[in-house]
N, C-alpha and C. Protein backbone atom coordinates (compact mmCIF):
# COMPACT_ATOMS: atom_id res chain seq x y z
N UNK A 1 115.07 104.99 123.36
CA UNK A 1 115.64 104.29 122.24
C UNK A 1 114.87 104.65 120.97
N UNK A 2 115.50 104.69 120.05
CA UNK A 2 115.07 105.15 119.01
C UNK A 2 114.89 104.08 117.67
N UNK A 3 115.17 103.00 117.83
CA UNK A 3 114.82 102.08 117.66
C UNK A 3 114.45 100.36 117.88
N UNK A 4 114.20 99.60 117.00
CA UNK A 4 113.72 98.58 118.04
C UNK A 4 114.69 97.32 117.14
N UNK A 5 115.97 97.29 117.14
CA UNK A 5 117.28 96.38 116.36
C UNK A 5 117.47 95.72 118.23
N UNK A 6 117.24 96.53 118.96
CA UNK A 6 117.30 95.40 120.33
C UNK A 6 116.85 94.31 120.94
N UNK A 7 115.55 94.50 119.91
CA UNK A 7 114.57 93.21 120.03
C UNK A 7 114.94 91.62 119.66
N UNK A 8 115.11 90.96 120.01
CA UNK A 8 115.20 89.67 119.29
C UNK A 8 114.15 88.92 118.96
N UNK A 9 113.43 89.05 117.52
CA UNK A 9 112.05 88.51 117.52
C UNK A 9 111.61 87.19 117.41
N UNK A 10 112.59 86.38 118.12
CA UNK A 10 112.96 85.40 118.50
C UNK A 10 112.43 84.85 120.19
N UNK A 11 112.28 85.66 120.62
CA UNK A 11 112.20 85.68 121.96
C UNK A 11 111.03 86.52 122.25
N UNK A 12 110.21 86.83 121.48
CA UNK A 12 108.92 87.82 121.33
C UNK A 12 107.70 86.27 121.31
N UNK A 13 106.95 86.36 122.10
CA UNK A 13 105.51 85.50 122.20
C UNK A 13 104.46 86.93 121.09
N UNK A 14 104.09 85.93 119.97
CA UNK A 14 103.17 86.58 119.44
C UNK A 14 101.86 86.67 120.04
N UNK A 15 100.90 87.17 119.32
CA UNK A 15 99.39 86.38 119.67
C UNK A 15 98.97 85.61 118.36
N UNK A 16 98.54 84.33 118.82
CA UNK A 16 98.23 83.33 117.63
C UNK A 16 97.17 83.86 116.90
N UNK A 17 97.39 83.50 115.83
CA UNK A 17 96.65 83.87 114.29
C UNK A 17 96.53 82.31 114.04
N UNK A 18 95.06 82.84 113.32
CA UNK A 18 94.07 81.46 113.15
C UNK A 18 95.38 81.17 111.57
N UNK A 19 95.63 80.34 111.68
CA UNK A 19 96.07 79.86 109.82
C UNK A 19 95.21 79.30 108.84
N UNK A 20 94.19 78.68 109.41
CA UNK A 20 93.03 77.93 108.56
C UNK A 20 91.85 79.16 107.82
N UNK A 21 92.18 80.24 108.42
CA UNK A 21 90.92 81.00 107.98
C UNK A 21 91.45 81.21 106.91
N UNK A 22 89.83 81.34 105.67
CA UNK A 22 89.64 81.47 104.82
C UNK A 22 89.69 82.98 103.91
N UNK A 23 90.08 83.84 102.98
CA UNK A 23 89.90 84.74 102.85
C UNK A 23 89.32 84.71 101.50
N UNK A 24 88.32 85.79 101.04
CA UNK A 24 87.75 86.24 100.52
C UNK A 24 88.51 86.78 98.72
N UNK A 25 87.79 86.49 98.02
CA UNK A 25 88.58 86.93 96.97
C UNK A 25 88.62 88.30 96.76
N UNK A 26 89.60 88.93 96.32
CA UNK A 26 89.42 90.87 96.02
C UNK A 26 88.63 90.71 95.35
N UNK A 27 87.97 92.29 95.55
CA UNK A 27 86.67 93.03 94.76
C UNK A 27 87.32 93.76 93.70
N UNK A 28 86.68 93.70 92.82
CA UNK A 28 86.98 94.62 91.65
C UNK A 28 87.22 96.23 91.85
N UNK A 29 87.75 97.16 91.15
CA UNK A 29 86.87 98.46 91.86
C UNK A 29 85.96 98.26 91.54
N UNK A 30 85.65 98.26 90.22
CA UNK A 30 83.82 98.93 89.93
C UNK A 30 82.99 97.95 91.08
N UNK A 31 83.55 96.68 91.71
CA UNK A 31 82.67 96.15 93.01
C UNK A 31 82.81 96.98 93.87
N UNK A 32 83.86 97.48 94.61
CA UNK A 32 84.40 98.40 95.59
C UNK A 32 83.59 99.30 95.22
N UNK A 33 83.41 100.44 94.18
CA UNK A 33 82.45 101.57 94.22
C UNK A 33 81.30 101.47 94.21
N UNK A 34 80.80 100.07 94.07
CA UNK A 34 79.29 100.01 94.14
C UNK A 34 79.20 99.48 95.60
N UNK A 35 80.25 99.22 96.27
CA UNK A 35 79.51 98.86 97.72
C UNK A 35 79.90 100.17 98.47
N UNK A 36 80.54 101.00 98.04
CA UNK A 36 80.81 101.93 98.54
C UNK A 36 79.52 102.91 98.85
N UNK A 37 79.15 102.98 97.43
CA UNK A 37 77.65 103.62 97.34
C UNK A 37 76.27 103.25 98.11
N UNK A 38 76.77 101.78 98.18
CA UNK A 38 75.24 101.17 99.06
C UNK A 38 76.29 101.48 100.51
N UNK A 39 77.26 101.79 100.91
CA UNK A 39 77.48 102.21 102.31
C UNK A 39 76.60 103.41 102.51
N UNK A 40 77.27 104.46 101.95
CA UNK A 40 77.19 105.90 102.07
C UNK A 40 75.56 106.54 102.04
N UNK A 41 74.90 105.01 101.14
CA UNK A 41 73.39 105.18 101.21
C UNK A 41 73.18 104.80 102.62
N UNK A 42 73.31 103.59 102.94
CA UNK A 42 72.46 103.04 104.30
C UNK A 42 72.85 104.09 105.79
N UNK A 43 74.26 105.02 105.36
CA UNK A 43 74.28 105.92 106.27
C UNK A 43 73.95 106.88 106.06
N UNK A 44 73.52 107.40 105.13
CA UNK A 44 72.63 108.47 104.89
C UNK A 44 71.04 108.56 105.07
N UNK A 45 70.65 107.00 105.23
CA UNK A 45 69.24 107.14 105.63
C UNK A 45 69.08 106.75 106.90
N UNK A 46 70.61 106.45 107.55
CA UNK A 46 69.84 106.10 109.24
C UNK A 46 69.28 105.28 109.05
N UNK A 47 69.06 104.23 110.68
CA UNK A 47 68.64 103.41 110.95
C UNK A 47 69.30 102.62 112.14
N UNK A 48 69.74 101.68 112.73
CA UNK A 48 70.77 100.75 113.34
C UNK A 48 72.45 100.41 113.01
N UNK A 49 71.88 100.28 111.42
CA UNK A 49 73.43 99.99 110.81
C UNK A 49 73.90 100.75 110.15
N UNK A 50 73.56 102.47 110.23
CA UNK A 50 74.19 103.83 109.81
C UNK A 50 75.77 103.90 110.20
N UNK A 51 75.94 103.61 111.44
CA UNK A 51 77.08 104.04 112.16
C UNK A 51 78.22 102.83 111.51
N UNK A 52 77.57 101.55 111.40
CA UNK A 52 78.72 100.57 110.74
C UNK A 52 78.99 100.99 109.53
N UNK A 53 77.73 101.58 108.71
CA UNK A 53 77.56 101.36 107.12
C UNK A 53 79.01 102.81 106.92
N UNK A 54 78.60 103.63 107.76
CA UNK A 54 79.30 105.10 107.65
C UNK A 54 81.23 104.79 108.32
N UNK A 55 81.17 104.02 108.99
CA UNK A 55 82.82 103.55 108.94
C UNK A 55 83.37 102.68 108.09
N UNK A 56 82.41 101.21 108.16
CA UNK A 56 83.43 100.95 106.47
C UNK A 56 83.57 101.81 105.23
N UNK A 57 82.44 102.42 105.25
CA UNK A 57 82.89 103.45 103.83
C UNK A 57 83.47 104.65 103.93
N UNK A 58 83.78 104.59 105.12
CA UNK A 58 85.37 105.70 105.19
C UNK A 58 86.18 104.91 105.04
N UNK A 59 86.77 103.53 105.52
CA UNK A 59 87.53 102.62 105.64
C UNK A 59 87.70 102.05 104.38
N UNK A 60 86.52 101.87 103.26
CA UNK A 60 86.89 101.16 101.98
C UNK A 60 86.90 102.81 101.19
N UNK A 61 86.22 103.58 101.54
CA UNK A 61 86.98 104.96 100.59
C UNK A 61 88.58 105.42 100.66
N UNK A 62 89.16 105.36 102.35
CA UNK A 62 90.56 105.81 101.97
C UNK A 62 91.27 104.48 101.25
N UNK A 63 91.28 103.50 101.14
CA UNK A 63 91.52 102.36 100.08
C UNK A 63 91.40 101.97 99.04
N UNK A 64 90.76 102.68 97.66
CA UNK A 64 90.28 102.98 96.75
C UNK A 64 90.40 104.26 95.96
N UNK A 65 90.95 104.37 95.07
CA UNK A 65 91.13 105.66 94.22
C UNK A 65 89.91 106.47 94.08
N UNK A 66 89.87 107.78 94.07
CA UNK A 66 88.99 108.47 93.84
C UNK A 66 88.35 108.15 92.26
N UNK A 67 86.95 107.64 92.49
CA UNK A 67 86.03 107.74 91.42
C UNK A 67 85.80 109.21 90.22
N UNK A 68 86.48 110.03 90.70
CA UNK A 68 86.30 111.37 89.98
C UNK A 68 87.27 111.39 88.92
């Protein structure tokens, strides 16, 4: 099948989503490029939290316009 108009999403069990959680206000860019920078630092010097620091800031770089 090539598409999914067969579904009745009516009859689909989701998985529950919290509703009470709280979210965060957006970052500015110029916030976004400065945490970007303290990513790309803390994975550039190694340590424990290289490997986290080095995926969110692939993750908040493809999300963000190029600084150039």
């Amino acid at each position: 099948m090539d598409s999914f108009e067969h579904l009745d999403l009516d009859e689909i069990d989701f998985a529950p989503v919290e509703h009470d959680t709280e979210r965060l206000r957006l970052l500015t860019l110029d916030e976004a490029y400065e945490l970007l920078r303290v990513l790309r630092t803390a994975a550039e010097e190694g340590g424990t939290a290289a490997g986290e620091a080095d995926r969110l800031a692939r993750e908040i770089g493809a999300r963000i316009p190029s600084a150039d």
